[in-house]
Protein backbone atom coordinates (compact mmCIF):
# COMPACT_ATOMS: atom_id res chain seq x y z
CA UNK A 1 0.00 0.00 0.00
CA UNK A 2 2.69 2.57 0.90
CA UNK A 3 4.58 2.10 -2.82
CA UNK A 4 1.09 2.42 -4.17
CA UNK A 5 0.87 5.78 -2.07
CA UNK A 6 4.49 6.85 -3.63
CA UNK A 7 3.43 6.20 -6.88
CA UNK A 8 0.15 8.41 -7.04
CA UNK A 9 2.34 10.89 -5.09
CA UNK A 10 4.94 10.81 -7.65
CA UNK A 11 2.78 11.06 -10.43
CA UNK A 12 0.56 14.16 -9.08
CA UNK A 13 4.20 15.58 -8.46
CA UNK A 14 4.65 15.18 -12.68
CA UNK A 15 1.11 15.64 -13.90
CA UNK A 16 1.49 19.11 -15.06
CA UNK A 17 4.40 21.36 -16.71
CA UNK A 18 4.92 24.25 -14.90
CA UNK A 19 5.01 27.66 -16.24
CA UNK A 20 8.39 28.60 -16.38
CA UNK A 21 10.31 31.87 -15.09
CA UNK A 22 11.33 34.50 -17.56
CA UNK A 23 14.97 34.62 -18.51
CA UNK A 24 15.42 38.46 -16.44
CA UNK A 25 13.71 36.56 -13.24
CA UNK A 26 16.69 33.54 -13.73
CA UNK A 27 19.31 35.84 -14.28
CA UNK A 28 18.17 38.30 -11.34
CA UNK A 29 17.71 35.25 -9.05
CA UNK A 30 21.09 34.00 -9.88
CA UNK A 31 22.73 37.15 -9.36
CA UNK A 32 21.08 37.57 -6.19
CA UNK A 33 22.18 34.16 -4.45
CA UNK A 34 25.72 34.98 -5.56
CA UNK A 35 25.51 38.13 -3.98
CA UNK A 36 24.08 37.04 -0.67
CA UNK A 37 26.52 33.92 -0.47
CA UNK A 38 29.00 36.45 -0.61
CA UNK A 39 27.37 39.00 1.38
CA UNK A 40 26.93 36.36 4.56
CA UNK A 41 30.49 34.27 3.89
CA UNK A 42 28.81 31.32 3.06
CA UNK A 43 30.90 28.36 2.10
CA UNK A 44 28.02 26.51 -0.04
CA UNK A 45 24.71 27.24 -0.85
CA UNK A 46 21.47 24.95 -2.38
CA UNK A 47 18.31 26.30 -3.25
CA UNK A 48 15.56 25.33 -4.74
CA UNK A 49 12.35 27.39 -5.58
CA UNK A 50 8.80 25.54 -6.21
CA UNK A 51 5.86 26.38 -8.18
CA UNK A 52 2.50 24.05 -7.11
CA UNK A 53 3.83 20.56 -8.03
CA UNK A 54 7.13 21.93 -9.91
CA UNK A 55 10.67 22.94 -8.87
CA UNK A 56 10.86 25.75 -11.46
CA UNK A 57 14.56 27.06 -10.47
CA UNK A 58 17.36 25.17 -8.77
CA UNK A 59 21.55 26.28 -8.10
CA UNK A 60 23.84 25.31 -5.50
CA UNK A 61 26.85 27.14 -5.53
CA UNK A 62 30.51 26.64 -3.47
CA UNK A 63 31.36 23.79 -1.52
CA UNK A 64 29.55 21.44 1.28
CA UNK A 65 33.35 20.69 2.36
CA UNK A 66 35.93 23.23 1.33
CA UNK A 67 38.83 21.43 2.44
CA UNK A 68 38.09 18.39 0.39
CA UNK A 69 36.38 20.54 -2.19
CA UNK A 70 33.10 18.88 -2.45
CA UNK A 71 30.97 20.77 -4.50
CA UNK A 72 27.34 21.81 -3.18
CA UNK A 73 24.78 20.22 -5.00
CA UNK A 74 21.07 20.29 -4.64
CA UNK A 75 21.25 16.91 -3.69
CA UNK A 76 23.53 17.00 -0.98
CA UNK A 77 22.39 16.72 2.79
CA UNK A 78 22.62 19.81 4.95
CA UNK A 79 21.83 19.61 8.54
CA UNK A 80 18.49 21.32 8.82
CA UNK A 81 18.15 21.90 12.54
CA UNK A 82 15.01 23.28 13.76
CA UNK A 83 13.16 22.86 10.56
CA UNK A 84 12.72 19.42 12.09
CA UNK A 85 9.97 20.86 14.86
CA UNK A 86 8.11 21.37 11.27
CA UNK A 87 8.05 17.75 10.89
CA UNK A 88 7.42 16.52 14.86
CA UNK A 89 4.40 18.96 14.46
CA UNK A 90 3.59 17.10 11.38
CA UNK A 91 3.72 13.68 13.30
CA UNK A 92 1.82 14.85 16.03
CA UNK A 93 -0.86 15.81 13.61
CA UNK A 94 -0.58 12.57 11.70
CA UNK A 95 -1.26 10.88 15.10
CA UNK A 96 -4.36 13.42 16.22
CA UNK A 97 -6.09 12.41 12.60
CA UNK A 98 -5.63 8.73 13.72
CA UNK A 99 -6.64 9.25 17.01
CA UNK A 100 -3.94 8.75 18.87
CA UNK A 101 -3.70 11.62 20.82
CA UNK A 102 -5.59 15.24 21.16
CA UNK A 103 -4.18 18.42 20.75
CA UNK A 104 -6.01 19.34 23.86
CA UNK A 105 -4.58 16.21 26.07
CA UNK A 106 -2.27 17.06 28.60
CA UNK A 107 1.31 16.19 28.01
CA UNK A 108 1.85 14.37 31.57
CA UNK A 109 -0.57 11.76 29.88
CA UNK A 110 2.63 10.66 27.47
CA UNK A 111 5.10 12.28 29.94
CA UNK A 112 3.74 11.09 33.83
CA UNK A 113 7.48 12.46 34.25
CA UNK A 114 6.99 16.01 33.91
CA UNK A 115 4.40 17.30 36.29
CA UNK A 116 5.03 21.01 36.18
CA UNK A 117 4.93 20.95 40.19
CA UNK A 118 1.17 19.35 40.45
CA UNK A 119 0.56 16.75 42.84
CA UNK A 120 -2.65 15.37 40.36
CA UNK A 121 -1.52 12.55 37.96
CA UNK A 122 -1.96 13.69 34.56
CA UNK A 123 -2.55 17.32 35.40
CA UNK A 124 0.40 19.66 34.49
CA UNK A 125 -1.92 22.07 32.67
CA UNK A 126 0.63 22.29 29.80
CA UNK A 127 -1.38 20.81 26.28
CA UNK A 128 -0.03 19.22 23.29
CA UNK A 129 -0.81 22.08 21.66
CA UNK A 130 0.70 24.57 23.41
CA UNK A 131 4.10 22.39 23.04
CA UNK A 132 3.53 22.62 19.76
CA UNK A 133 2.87 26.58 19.44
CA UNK A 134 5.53 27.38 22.03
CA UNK A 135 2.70 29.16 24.06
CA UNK A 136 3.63 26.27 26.97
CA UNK A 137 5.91 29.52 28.75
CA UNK A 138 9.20 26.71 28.58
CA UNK A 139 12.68 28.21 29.02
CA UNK A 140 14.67 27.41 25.62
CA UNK A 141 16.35 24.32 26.67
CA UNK A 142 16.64 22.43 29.89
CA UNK A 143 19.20 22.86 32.28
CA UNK A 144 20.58 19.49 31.48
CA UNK A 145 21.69 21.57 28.40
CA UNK A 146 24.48 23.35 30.54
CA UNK A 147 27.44 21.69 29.04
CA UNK A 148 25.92 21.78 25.26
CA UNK A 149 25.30 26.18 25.94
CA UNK A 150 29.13 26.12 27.42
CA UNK A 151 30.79 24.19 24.04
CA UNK A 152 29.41 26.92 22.25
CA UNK A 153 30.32 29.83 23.97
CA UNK A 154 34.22 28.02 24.49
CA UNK A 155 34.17 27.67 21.17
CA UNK A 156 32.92 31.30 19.93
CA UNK A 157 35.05 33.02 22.92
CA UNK A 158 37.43 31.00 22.60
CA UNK A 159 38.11 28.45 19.57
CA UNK A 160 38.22 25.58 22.01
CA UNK A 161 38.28 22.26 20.16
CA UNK A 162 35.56 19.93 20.00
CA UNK A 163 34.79 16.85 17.52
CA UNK A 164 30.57 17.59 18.75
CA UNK A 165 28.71 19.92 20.50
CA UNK A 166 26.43 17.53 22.44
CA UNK A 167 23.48 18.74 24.08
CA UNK A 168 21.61 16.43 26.96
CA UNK A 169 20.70 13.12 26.24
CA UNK A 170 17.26 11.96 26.14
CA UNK A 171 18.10 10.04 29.38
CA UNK A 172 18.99 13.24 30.58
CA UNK A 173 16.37 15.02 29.43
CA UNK A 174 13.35 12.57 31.03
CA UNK A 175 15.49 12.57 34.20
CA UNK A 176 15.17 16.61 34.06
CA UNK A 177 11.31 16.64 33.81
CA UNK A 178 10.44 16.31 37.64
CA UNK A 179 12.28 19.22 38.01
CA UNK A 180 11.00 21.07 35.13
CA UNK A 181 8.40 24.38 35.66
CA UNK A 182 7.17 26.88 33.04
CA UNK A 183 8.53 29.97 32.93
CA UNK A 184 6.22 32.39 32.24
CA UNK A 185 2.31 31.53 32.75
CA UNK A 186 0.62 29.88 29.63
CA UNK A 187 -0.55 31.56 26.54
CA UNK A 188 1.46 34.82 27.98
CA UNK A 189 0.78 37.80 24.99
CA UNK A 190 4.31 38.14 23.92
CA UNK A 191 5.50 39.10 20.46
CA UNK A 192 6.50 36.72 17.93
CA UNK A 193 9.76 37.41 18.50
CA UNK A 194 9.77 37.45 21.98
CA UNK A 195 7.83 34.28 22.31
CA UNK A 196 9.20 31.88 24.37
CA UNK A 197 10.36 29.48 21.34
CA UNK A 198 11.29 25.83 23.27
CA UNK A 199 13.43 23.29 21.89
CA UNK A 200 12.97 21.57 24.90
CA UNK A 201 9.07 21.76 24.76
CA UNK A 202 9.60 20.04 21.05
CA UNK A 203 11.53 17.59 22.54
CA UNK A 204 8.78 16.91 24.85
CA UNK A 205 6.45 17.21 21.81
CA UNK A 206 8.34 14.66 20.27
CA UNK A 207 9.12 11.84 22.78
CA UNK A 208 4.86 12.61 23.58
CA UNK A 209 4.14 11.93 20.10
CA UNK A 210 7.08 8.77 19.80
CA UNK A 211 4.90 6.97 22.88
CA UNK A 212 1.63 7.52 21.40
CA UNK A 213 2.54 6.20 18.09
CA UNK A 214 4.41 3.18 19.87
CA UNK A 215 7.19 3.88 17.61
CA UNK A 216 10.47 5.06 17.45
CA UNK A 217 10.30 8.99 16.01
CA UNK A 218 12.85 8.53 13.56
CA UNK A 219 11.30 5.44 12.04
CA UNK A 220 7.96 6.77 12.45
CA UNK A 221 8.89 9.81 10.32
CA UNK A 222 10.74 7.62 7.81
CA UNK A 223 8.00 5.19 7.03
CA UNK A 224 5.06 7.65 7.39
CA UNK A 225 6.59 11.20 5.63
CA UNK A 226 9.86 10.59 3.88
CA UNK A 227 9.04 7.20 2.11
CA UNK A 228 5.36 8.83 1.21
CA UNK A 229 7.46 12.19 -0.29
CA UNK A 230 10.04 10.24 -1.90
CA UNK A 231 12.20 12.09 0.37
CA UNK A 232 15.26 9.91 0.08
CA UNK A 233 18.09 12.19 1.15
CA UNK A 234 16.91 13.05 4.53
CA UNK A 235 17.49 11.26 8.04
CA UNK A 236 18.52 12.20 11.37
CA UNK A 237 22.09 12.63 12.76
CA UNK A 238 21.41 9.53 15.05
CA UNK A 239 22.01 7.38 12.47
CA UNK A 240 24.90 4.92 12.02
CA UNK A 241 27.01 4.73 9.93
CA UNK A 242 25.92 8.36 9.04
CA UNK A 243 25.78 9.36 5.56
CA UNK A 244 27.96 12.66 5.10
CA UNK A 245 26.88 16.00 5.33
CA UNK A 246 27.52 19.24 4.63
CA UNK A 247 30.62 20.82 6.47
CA UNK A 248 29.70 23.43 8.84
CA UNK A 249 32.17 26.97 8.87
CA UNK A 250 32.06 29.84 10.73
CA UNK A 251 33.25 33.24 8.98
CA UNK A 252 36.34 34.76 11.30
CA UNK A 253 36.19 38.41 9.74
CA UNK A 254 39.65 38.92 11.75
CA UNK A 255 40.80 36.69 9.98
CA UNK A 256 39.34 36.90 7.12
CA UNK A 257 39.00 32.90 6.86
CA UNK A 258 36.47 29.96 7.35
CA UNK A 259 37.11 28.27 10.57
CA UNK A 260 34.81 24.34 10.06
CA UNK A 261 33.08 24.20 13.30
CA UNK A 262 32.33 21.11 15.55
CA UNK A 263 29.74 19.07 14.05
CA UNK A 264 26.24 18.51 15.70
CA UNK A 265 25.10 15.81 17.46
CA UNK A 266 21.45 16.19 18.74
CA UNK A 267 21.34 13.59 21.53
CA UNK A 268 18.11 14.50 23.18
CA UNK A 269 17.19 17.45 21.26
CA UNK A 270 16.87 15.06 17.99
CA UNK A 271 13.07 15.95 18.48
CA UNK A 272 13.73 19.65 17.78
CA UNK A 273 16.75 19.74 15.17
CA UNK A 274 18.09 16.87 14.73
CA UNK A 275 17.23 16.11 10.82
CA UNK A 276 19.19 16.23 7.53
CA UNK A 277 17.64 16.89 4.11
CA UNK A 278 18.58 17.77 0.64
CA UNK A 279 17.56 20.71 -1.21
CA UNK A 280 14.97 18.34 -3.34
CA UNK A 281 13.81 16.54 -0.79
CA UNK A 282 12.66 19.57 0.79
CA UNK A 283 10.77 20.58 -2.69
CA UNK A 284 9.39 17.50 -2.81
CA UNK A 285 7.93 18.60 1.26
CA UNK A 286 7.13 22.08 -0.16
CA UNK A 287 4.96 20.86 -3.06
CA UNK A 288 2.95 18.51 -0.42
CA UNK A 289 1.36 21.84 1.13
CA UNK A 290 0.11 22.51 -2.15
CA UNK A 291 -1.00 19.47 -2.94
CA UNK A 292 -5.03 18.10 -2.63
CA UNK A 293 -4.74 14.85 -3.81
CA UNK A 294 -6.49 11.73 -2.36
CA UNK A 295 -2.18 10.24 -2.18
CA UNK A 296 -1.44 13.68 -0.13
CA UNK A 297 -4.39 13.51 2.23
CA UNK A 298 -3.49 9.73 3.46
CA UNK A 299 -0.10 11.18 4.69
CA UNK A 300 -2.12 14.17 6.36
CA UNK A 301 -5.25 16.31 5.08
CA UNK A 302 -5.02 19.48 3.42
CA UNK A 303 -7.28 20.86 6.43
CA UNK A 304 -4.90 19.61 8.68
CA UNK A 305 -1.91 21.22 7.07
CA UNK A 306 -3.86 24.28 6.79
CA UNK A 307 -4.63 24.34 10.51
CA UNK A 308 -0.83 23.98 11.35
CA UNK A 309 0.12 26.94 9.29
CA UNK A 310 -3.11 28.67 10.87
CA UNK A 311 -2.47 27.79 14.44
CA UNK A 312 1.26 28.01 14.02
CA UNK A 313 1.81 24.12 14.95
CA UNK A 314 5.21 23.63 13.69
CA UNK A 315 5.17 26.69 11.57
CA UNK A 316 6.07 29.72 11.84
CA UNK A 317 3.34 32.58 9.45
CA UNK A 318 4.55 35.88 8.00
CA UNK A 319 1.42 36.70 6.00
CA UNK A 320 1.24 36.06 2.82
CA UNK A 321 4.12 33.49 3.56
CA UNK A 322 4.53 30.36 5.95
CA UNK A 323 8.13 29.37 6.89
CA UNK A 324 10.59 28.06 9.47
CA UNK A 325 14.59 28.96 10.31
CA UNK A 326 17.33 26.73 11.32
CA UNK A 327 20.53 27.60 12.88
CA UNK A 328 23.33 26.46 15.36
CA UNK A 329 26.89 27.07 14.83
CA UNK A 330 28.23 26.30 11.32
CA UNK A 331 24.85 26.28 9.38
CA UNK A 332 21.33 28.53 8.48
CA UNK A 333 18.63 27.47 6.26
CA UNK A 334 15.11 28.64 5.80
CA UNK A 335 11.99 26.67 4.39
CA UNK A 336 9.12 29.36 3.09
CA UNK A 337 5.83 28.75 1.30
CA UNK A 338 2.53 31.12 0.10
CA UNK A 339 -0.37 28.39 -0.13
CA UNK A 340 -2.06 31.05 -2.10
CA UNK A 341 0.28 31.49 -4.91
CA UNK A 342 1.89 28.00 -4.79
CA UNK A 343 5.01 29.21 -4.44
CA UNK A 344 7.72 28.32 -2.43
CA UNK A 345 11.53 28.11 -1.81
CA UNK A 346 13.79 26.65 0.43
CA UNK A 347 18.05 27.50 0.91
CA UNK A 348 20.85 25.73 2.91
CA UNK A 349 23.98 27.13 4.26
CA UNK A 350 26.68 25.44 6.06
CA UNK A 351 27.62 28.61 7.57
CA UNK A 352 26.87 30.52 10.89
CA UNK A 353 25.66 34.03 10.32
CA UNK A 354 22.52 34.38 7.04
CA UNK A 355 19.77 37.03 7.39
CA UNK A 356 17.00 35.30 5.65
CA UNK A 357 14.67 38.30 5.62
CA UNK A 358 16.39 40.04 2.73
CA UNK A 359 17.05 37.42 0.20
CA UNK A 360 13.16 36.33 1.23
CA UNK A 361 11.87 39.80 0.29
CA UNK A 362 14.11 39.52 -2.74
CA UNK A 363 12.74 36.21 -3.86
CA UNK A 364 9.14 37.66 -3.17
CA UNK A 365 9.71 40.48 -5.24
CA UNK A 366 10.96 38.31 -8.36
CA UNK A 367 8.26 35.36 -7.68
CA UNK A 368 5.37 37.12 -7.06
CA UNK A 369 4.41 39.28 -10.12
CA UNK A 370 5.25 35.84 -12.28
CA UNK A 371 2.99 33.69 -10.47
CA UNK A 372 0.12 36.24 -8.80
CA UNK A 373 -2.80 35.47 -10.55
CA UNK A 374 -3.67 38.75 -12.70
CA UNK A 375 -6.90 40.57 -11.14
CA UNK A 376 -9.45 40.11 -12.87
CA UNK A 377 -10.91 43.21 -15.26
CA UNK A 378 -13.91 45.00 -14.60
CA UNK A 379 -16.57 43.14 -16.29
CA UNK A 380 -15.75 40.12 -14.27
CA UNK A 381 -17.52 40.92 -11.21
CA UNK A 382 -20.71 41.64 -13.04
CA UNK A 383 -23.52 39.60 -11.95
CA UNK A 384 -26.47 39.01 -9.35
CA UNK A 385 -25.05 38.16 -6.00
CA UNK A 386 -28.00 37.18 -3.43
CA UNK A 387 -27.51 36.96 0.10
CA UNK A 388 -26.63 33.96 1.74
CA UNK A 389 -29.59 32.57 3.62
CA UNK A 390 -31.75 35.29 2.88
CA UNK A 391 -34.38 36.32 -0.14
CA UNK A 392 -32.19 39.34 -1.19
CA UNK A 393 -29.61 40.31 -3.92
CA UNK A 394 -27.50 42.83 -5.37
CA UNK A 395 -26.79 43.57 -9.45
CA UNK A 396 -23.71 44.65 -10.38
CA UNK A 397 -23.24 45.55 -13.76
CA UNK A 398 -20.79 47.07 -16.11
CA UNK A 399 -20.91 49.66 -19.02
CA UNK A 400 -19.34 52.15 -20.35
CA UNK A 401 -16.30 50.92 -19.40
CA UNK A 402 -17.43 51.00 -15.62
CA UNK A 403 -18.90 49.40 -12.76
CA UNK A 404 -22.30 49.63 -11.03
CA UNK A 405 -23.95 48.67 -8.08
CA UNK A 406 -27.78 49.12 -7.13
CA UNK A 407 -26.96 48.97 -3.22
CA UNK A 408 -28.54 49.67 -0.93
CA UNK A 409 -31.24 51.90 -2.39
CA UNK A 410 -32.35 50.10 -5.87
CA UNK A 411 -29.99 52.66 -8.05
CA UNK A 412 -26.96 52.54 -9.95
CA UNK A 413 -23.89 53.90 -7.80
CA UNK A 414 -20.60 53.70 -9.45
CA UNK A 415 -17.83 51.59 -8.13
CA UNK A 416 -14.18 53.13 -7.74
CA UNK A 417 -11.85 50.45 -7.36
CA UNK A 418 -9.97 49.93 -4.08
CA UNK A 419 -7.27 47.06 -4.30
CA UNK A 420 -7.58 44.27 -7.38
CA UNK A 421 -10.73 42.48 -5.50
CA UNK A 422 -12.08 45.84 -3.94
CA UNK A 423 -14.21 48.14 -4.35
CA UNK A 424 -15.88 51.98 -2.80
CA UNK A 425 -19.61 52.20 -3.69
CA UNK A 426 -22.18 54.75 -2.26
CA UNK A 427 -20.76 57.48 -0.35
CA UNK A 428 -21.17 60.57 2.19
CA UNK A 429 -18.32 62.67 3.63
CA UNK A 430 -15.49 60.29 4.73
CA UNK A 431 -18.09 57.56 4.67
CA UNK A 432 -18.24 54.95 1.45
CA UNK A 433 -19.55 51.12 0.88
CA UNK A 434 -17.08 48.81 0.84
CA UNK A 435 -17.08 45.68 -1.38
CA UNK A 436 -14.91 42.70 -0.94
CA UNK A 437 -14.96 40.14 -3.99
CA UNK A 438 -13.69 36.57 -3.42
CA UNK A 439 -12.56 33.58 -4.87
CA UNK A 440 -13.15 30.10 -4.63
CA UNK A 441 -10.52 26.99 -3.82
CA UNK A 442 -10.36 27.10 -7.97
CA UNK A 443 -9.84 31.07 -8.25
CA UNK A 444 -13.19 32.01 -9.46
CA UNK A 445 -15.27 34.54 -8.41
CA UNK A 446 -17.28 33.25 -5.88
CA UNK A 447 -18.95 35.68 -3.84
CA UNK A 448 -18.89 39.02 -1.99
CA UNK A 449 -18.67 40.60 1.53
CA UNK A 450 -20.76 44.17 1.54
CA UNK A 451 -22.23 45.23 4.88
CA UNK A 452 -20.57 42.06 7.08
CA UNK A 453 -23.13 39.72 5.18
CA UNK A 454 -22.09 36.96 2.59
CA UNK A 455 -23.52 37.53 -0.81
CA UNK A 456 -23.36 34.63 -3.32
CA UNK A 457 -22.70 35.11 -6.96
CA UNK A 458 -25.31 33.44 -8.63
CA UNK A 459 -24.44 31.04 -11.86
CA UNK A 460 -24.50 32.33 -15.33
């Protein structure tokens, strides 16, 4: 059943060329990844951009190991760090549409080793999903993590040598739970950025989710995402033997040279970055929030995908985009997606310092105007649109090279347009009618909002 899954997979992937970027967008985007691998001292680079089921641009550029002068390809596994709380949220989900477990279960159900200082069995008051939204008021990491924060800092202060920087084991991690207390009091209105973002809330997430499935995580993520995706380049880094991956540097500007850094070994926190993946594996991921095929929905519904973009379960939104960082010392990537335009994009780095926001806004800018479906002209929105529920309508009709409404009073008002979908109608002082136009799942015009009411376009 599962290759029988692949293969519809696989073939929705291919069913459909994609429309293909102009030859100034390839050359601009081209440019632009040269510039910012320079800009940020980036050893290698692999990226790969996505329209609905197609990767319509891929370049990797430099080297995954400089000394040995491996060439980045987009094929060749970077360490993806804390893009992997994208795919524990997944799991958890998968799990929740099989019923077994509840967003809304307490975590000391899976965990009876974390109590959060209650003396009830089972009642910590911390929720799946507020693991999974970081809205649990966690520190970052647990103080088990002492040694793993030190490596670091010896290393940055001081370029002491290590072969890994280890943080806590899992052992070490369950042993810390009795101990463990939130931080701040749940659901605690923070900003974004000031959120109190948990790795070792995922991990929780994570060994939750491994003892409701009754399965190892990185077997259950294997058999029930990767294999599904045809994502055959990724793993995790507790693995053995492990298959080699890209080099992590850090830029010394004092020097002016690449220093590699100590590789990464997860340990505990395997939960909450502890995955590898290839540039086309991860388009092969991207294309799967696109996709509304009966071979997508087995591995999890499009509602449910929707609702962790929504609800920010794994992800993390920037409206119109969706997307999720990694970072420790030695790499960066990013993994961004628009479910509206189809779009999406994701780049690797085996280096320490990348601003994502720029080359994102850069992509945006050369992606959007391709791919943005072109509003619609005038004479498209005319029609009979009656209210939803109710006995009465509105005509809107065109003419003379303009647009008309007979709201509210029975006579023609002229329509100014407000925005490609909006509209001003009838007006008074500072005071106008506002229309709203909007499309369906296909990207016809469905129906409108006017006066906080639904009005349905009528067929024909």
């Amino acid at each position: 059943m599962r290759i029988f899954i692949l293969f519809l997979f696989m073939a929705a992937v291919l069913q459909s060329p994609a429309q293909s970027l102009p030859d100034s967008v390839v050359r601009k985007l081209e440019t632009g990844i040269s510039g910012f691998r320079d800009r940020y001292h980036t050893p290698g680079i692999a990226v790969a951009i996505i329209h609905g089921n197609d990767v319509i641009f891929s370049r990797a550029l430099g080297f995954a190991d400089q000394e040995k002068k491996i060439p980045a390809t987009v094929d060749y596994r970077f360490p993806v760090l804390s893009v992997s709380k994208v795919f524990t949220a997944t799991m958890a989900m998968q799990l929740r549409e099989r019923g077994k477990l509840s967003l809304e279960d307490d975590v000391s159900r899976y965990l009876p080793e974390f109590t959060n200082g209650s003396s009830r069995k089972g009642k910590s008051g911390i929720s799946i999903l507020q693991l999974a939204t970081h809205t649990a008021g966690f520190a970052r990491n647990t103080h088990e993590d002492l040694l793993f924060a030190k490596q670091i800092d010896d290393w940055l202060l001081k370029r002491r040598s290590f072969a890994y920087l280890t943080p806590a084991t899992k052992e070490e991690l369950l042993k810390s739970l009795p101990g463990i207390r939130t931080e701040y009091a749940p659901y605690k209105l923070v900003s974004y950025g000031d959120r109190l973002y948990s790795n070792l809330g995922y991990a929780m997430l994570g060994i939750s989710a491994e003892r409701a499935a009754g399965m190892e995580y990185a077997s259950f993520i294997r058999k029930n995402i990767f294999e599904p995706l045809g994502m055959n380049s990724s793993g995790f880094d507790n693995e053995r033997p492990l298959p080699a991956l890209a080099k992590g540097y850090f830029w010394d500007d004092s020097l002016r040279v690449f220093l590699p850094t100590p590789a990464f070994q997860s340990n505990g926190a395997l939960y909450a970055g502890g995955m590898y993946a290839s540039a086309n594996d991860f388009a092969r991921f991207i294309s799967f929030q696109f996709d509304t095929t009966a071979a997508a929905a087995k591995i999890l519904s499009s509602a449910s995908r929707s609702m962790m973009a929504s609800f920010r379960i794994g992800w993390k939104p920037e409206y119109p985009y969706v997307l999720h960082e990694g970072a420790m010392l030695g790499y960066r990537c990013v993994v961004v997606y628009n479910p509206e335009v189809k779009i999406g994009w994701v780049i690797l780095t085996n280096t320490s310092e990348f601003e994502f926001g720029r080359i994102n806004r850069y992509f945006s800018e050369l992606l959007l105007p391709v791919y943005s479906l072109p509003a619609p002209g005038l004479q498209d929105f005319a029609g009979t649109y009656r209210l939803e529920g109710g006995a009465d309508s509105i005509r809107i009709s065109f003419r003379d090279g303009k647009l008309y409404s007979d709201y509210p009073y029975g006579q023609d008002y002229p329509l100014t347009r407000d925005g490609n979908y909006n509209f001003k109608g009838a007006s008074r002082g500072a005071y106008s009618v506002g229309y709203e136009f909007r499309l369906d799942i296909h990207g016809r015009l469905s129906y409108l909002n006017l006066g906080q009411l639904k009005w349905i376009r009528s067929p024909g």
